[in-house]
Structures are given as C-alpha cells and as structure tokens.
Protein backbone atom coordinates (compact mmCIF):
# COMPACT_ATOMS: atom_id res chain seq x y z
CA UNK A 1 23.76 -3.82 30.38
CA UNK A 2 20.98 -2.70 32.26
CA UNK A 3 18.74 0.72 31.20
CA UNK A 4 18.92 2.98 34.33
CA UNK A 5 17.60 5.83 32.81
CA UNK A 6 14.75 7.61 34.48
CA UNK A 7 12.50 7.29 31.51
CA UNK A 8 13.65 3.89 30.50
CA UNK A 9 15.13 5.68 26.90
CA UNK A 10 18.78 3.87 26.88
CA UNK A 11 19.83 7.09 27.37
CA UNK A 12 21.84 5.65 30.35
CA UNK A 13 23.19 2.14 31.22
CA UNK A 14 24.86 0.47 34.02
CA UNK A 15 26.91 -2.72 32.89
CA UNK A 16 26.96 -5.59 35.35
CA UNK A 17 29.52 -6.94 36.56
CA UNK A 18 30.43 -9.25 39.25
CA UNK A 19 33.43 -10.48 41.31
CA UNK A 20 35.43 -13.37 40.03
CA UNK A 21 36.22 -16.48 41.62
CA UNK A 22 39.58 -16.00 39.75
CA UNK A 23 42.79 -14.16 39.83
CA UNK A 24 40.76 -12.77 36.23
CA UNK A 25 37.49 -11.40 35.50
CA UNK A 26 36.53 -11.88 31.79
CA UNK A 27 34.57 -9.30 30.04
CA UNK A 28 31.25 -11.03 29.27
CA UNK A 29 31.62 -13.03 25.80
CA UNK A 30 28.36 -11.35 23.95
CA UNK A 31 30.21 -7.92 24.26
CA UNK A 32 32.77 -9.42 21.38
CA UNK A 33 30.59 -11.16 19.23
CA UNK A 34 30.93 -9.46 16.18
CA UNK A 35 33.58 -7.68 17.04
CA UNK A 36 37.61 -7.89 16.78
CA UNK A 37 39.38 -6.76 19.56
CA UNK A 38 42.21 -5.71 20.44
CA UNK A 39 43.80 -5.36 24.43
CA UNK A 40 46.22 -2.53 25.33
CA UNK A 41 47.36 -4.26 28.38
CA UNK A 42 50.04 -1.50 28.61
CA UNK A 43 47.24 1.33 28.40
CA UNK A 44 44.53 -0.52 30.56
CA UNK A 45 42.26 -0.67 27.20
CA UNK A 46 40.20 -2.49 24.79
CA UNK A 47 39.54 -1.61 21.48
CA UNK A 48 36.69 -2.83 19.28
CA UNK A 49 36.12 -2.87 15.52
CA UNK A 50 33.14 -4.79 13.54
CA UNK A 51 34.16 -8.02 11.79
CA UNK A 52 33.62 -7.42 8.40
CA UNK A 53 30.27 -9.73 7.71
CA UNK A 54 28.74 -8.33 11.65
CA UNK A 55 25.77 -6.13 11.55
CA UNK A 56 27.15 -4.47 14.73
CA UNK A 57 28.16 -0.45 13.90
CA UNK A 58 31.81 0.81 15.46
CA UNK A 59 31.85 2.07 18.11
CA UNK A 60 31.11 5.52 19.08
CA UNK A 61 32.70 7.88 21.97
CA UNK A 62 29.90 8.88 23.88
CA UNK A 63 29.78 11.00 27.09
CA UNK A 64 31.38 10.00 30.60
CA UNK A 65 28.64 9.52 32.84
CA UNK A 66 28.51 11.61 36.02
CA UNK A 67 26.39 9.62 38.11
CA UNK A 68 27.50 6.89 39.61
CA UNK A 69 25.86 3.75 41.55
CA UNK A 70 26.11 1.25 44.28
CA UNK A 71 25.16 -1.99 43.85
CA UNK A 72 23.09 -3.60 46.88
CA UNK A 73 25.01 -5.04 49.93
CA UNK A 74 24.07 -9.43 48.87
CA UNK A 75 25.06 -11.08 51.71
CA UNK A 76 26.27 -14.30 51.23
CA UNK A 77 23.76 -17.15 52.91
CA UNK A 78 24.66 -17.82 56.69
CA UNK A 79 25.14 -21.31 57.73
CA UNK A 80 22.41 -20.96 60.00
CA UNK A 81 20.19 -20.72 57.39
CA UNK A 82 20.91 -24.12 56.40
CA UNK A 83 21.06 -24.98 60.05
CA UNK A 84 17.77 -23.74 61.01
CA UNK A 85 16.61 -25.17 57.63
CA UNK A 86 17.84 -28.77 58.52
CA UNK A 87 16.51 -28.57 62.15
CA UNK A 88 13.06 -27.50 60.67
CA UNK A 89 12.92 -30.79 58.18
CA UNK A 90 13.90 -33.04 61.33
CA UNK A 91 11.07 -31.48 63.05
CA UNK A 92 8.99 -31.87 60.41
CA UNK A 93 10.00 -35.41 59.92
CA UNK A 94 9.40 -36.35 63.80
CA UNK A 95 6.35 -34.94 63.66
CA UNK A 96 4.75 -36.06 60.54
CA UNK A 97 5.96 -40.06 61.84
CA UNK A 98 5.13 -39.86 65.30
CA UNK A 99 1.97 -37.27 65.66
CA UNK A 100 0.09 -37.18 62.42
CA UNK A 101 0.51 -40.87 60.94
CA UNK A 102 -0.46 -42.13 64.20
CA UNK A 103 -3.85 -40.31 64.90
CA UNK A 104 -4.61 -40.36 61.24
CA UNK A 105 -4.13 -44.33 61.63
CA UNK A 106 -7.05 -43.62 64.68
CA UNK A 107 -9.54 -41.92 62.37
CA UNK A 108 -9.21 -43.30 59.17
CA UNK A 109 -8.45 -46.68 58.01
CA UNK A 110 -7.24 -46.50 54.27
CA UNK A 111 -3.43 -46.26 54.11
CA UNK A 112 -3.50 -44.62 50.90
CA UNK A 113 -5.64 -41.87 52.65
CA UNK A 114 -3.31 -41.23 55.63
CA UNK A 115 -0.18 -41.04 53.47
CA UNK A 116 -1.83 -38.42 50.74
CA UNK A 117 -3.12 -36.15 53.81
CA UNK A 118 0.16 -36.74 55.15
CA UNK A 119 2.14 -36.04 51.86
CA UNK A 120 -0.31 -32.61 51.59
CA UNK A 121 0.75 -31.80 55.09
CA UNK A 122 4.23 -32.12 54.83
CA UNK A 123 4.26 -30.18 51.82
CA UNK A 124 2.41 -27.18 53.41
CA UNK A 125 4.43 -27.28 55.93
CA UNK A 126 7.46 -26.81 53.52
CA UNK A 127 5.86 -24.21 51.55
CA UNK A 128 5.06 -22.16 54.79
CA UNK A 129 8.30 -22.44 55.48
CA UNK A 130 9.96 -21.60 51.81
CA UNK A 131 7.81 -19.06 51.76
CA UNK A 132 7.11 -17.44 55.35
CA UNK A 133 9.39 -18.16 57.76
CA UNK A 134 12.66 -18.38 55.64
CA UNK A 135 12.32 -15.46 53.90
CA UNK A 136 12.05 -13.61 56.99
CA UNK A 137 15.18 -16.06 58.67
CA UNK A 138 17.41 -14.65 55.72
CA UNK A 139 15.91 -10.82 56.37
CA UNK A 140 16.97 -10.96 60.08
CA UNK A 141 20.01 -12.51 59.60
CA UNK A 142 20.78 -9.93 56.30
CA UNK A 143 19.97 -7.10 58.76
CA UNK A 144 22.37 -8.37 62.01
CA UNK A 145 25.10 -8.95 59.78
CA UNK A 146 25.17 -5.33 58.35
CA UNK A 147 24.49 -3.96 61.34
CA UNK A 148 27.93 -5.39 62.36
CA UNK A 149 29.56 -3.78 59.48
C-alpha cells in the first residue's frame, strides 16, 4: 500500500500490484497475517476476519475511491543495452591492455604503480559509464520504443 493522498494523511492508498509470471497472482502474504480468510471464488471475493490472539481490527467498509491511476509505462531492458554494454567493456578492455599499460610501462617503472592507475582508470571509466552514458542509453531507447506504441 502506498499513501497517495495529497497531504500524505492515509486518507487515500493505492495497493501495488504487479503482473505474474503465473497463470495466478497471489495477494501479497502480509495482507493475511493475522487474519482468517475466506475466498468466494463463486462471488469474485475475499473475506477477512482477525484471528482471535491478532491485534489487527476487522475490517471496515470504507468509501469506493473515484480517482483512479496509471502506473508508469517500465519498459522491459532492450538487448541492446546489454549489447552496447558488452561492446563498451571490450573497448574498455582493448584499451586499458594495449594503450594505457603500455605508455604507463614508458613513464613509470613500478608495476604495482601502473596496475593501481590502471585499476583507477578502468573503474572510472565504468562508473562514467554506469552512471552517464547508460542511463541516458536506457532513456533513448525507453523513449523510441514508446514512441512506436
């Protein structure tokens, strides 16, 4: 359950729910605890009464809520995320072997050196990635695939 109230007062909640990966979608577990239940399959219903030693109240009929809302578009990840993602640590790879090790080996002559500035510089390179460029990868593709639909 999630407060959706304008002034954050409980006055009015939104339960979550999301799609199951089965032919069922189970009504989340903390919902019953403390409660019996009972399902009108027939009816399309659930009923709920406190166990007898539960601190939980009954239930009370409150009002049907008017307003209704839409839950964002989530777009699933696109392969080429991971595509572009896999290129981009090949890249980074090649690079860090075949440029940096081998000028750092011109410069400086303490092994332990070049691999820690290497190590740092690979990792930067991952964050700016994580961080910069994927995010905005995901946006684009987020934005061409609704566009489509």
């Amino acid at each position: 359950m999630v407060d959706v109230s304008p002034d954050q007062d409980k006055s009015l909640c939104q339960l979550m729910l999301f799609e199951s990966l089965f032919d069922i979608n189970v009504f989340g577990g903390p919902i019953f605890k403390g409660y019996y239940s009972i399902h009108d399959t027939k009816n399309s219903k659930i009923g709920f009464a406190p166990l007898k030693k539960s601190p939980k109240q009954r239930l009370q009929i409150g009002e049907v809520p008017l307003t209704s809302f839409e839950a964002p578009l989530e777009v699933e990840t696109s392969i080429w995320v991971y595509l572009v993602t896999a290129l981009f640590i090949v890249i980074l790879a090649a690079v860090d072997y075949f440029v940096l090790i081998p000028e750092l080996s011109k410069c400086i002559s303490s092994q332990i050196l070049r691999v820690s500035i290497s190590t740092v510089s690979v990792w930067l390179a991952a964050a700016a990635y994580v961080f910069g460029l994927l995010p905005l990868i995901k946006k684009a593709l987020n934005e061409s695939i609704e566009a489509q639909q």
